[in-house]
PDB file of N, CA and C in Angstrom:
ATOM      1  N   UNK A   1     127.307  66.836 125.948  1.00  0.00           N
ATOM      2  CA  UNK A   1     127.964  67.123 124.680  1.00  0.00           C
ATOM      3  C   UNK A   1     127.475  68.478 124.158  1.00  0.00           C
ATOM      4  N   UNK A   2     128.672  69.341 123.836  1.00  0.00           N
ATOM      5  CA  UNK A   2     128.103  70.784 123.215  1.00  0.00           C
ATOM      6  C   UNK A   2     128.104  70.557 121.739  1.00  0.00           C
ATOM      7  N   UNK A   3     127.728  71.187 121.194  1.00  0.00           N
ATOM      8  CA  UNK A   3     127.972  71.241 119.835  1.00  0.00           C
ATOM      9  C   UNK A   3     128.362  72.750 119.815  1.00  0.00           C
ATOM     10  N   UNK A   4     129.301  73.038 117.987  1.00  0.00           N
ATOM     11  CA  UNK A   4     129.187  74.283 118.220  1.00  0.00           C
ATOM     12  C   UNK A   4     128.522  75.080 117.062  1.00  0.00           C
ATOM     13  N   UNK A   5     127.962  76.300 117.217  1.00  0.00           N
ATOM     14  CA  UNK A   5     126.849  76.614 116.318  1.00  0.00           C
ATOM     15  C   UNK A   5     127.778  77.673 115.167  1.00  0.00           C
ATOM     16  N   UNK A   6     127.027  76.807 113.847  1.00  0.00           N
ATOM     17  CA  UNK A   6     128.049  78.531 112.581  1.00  0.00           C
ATOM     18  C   UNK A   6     126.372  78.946 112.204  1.00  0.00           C
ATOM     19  N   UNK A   7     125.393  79.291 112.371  1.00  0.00           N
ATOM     20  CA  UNK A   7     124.487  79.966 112.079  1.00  0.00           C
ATOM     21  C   UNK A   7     124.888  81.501 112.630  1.00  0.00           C
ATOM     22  N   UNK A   8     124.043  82.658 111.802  1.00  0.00           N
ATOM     23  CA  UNK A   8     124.103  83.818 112.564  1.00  0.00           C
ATOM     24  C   UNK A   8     122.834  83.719 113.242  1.00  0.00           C
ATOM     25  N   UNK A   9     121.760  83.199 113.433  1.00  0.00           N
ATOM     26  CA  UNK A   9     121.066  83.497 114.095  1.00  0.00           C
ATOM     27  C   UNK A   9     121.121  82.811 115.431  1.00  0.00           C
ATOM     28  N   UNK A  10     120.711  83.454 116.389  1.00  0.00           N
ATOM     29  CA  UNK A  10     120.333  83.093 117.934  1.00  0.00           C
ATOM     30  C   UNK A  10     119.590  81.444 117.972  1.00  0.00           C
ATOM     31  N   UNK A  11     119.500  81.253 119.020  1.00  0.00           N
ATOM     32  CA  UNK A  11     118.743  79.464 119.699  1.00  0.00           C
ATOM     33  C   UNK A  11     118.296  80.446 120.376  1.00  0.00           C
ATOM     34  N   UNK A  12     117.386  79.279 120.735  1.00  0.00           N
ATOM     35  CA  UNK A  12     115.963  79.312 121.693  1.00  0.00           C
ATOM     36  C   UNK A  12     116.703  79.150 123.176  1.00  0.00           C
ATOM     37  N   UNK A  13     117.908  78.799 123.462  1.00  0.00           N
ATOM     38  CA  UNK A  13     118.886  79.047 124.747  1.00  0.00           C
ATOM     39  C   UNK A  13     119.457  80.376 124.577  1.00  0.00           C
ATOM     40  N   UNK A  14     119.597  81.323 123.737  1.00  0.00           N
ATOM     41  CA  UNK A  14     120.320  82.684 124.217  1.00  0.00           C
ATOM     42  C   UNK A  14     118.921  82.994 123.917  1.00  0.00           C
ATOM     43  N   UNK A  15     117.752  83.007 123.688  1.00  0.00           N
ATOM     44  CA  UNK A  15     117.044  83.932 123.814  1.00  0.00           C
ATOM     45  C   UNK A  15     116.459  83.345 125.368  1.00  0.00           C
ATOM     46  N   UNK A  16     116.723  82.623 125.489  1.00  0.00           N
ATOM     47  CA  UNK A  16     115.945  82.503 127.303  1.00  0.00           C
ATOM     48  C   UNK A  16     116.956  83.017 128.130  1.00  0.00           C
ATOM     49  N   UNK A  17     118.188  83.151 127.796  1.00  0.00           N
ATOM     50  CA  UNK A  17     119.354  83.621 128.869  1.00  0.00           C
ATOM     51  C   UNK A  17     119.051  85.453 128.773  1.00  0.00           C
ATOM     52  N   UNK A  18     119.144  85.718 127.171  1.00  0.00           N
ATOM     53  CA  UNK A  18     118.794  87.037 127.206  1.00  0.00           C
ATOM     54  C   UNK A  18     117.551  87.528 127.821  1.00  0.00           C
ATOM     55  N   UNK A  19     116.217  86.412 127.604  1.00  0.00           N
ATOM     56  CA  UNK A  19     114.954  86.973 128.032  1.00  0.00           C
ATOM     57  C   UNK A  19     115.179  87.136 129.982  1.00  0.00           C
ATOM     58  N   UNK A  20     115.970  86.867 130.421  1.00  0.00           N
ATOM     59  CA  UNK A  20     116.048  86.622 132.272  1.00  0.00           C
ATOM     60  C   UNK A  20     116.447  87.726 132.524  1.00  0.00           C
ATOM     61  N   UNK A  21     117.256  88.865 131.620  1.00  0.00           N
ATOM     62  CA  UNK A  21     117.676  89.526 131.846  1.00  0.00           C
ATOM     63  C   UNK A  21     116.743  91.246 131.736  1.00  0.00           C
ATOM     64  N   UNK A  22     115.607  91.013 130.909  1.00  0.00           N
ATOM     65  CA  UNK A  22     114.749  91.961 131.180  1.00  0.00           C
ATOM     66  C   UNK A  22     113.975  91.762 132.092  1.00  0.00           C
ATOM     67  N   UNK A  23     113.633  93.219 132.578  1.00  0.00           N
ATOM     68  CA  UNK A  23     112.392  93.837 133.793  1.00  0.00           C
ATOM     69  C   UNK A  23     111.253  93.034 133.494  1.00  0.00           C
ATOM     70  N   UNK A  24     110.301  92.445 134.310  1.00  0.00           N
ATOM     71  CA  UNK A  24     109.276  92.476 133.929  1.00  0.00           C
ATOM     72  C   UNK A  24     108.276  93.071 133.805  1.00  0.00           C
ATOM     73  N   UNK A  25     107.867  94.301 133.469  1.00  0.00           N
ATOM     74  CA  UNK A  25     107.151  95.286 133.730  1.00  0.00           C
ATOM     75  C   UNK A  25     106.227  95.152 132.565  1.00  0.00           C
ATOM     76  N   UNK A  26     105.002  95.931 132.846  1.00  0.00           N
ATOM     77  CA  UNK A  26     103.567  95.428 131.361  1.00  0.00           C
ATOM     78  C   UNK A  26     104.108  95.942 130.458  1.00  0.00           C
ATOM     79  N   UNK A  27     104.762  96.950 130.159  1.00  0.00           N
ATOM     80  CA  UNK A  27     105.438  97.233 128.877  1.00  0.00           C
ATOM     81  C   UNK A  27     106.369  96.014 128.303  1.00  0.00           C
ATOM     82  N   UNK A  28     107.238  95.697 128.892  1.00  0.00           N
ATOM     83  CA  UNK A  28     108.314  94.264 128.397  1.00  0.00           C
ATOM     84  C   UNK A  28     107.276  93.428 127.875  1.00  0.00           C
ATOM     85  N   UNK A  29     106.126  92.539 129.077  1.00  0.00           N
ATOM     86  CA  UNK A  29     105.438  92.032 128.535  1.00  0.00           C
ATOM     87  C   UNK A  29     104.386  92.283 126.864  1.00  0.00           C
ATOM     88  N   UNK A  30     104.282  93.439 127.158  1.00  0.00           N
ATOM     89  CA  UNK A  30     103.251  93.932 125.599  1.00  0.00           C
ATOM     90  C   UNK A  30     104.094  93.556 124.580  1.00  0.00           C
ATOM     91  N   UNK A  31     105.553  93.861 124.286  1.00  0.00           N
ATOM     92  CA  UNK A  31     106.317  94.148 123.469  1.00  0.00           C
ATOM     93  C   UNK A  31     106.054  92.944 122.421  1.00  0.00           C
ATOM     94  N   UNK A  32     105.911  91.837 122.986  1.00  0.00           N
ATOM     95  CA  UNK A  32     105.782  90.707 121.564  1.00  0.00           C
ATOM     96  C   UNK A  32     104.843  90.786 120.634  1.00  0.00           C
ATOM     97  N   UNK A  33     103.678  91.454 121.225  1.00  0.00           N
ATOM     98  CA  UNK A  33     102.036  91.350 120.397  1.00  0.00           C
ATOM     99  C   UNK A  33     102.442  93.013 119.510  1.00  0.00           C
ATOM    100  N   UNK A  34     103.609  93.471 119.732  1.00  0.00           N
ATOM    101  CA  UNK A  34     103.093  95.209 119.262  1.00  0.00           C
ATOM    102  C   UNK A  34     103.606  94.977 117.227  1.00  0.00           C
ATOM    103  N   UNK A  35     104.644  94.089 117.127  1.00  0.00           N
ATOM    104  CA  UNK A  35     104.739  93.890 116.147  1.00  0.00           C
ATOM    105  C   UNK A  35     103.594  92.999 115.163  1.00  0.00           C
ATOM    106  N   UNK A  36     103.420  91.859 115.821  1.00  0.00           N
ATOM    107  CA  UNK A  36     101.957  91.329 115.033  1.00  0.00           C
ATOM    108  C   UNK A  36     101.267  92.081 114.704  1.00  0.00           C
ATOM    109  N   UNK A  37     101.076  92.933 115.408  1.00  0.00           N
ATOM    110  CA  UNK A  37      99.745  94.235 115.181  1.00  0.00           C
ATOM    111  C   UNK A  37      99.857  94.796 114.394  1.00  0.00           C
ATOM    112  N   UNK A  38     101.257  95.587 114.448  1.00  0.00           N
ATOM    113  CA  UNK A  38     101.480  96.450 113.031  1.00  0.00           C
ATOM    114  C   UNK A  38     101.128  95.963 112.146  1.00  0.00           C
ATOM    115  N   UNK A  39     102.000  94.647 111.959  1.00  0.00           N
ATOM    116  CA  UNK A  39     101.622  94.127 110.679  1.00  0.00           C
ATOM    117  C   UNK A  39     100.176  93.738 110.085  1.00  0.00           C
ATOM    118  N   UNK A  40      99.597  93.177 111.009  1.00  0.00           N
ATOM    119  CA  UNK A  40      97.971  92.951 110.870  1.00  0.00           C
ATOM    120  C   UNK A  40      97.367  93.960 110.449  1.00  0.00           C
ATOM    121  N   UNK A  41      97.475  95.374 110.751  1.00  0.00           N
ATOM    122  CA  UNK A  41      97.039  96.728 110.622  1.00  0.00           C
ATOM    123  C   UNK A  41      97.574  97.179 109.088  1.00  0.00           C
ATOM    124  N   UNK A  42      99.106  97.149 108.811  1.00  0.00           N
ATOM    125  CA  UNK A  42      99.499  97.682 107.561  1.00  0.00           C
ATOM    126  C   UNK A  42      98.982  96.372 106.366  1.00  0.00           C
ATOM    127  N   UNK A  43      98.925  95.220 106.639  1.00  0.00           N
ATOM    128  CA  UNK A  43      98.125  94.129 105.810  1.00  0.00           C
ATOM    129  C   UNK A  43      96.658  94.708 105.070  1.00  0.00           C
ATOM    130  N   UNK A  44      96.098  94.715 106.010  1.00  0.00           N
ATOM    131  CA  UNK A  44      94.969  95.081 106.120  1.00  0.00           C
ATOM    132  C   UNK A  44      94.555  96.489 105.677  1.00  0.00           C
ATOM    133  N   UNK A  45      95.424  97.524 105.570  1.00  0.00           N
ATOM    134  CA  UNK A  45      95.498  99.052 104.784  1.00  0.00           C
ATOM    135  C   UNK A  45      95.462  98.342 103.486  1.00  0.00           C
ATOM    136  N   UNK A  46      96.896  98.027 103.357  1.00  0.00           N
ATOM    137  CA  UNK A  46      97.140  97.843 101.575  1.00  0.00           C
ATOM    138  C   UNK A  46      96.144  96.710 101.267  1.00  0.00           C
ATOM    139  N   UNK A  47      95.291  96.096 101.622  1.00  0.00           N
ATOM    140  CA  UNK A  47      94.336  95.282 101.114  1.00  0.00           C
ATOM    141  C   UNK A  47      93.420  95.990 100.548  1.00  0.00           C
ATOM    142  N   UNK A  48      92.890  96.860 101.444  1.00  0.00           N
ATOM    143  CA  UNK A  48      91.896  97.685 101.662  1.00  0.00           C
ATOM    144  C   UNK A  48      92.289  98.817 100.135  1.00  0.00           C
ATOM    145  N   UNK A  49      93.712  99.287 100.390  1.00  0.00           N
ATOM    146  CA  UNK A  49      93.668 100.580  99.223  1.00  0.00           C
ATOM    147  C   UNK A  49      93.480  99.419  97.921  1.00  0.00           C
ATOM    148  N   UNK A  50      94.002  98.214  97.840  1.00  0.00           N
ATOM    149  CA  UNK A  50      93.882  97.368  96.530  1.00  0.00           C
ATOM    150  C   UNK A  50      92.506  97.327  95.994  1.00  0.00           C
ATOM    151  N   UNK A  51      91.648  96.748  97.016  1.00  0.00           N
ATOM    152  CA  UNK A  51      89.901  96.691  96.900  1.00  0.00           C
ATOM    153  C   UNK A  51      89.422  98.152  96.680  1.00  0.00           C
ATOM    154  N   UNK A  52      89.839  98.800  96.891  1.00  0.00           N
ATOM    155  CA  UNK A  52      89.589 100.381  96.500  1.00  0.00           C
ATOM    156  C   UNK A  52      88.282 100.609  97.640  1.00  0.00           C
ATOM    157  N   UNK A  53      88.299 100.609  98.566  1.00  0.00           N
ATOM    158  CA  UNK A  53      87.606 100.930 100.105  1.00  0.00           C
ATOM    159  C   UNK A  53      87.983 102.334 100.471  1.00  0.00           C
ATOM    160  N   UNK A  54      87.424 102.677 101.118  1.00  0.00           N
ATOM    161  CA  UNK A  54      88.006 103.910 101.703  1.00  0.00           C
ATOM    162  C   UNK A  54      88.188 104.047 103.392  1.00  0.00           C
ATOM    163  N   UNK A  55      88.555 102.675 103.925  1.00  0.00           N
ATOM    164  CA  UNK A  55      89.028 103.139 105.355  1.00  0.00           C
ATOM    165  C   UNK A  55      90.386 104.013 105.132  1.00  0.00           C
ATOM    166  N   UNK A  56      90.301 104.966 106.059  1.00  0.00           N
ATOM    167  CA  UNK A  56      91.147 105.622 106.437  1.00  0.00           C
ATOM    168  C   UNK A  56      91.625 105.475 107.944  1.00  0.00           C
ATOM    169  N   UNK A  57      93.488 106.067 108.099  1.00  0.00           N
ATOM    170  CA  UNK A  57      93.752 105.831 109.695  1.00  0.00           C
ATOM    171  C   UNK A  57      93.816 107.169 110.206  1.00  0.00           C
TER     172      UNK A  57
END
């Protein structure tokens, strides 16, 4: 039985059909962790300028 989907967002089935379709190369692989990071990194600035610290990047 299909169902049919009115969301705009993607399932966890087109992202595995889409994911088959990239290279696997260490770059593809890195790509998921590069966004966490940013964010962990720009979190962690504006914390920092709030506490009035002075790391700099």
């Amino acid at each position: 039985m299909t169902e049919q989907r009115h969301s705009p967002f993607r399932d966890a089935h087109e992202d595995r059909e889409t994911a088959g379709d990239i290279p696997d190369t260490p770059q593809t692989r890195a790509r998921p962790i590069g966004w966490p990071l940013r964010m962990m990194i720009s979190c962690a600035a504006m914390n920092c300028a709030r506490s009035g610290c002075s790391w700099s990047c």
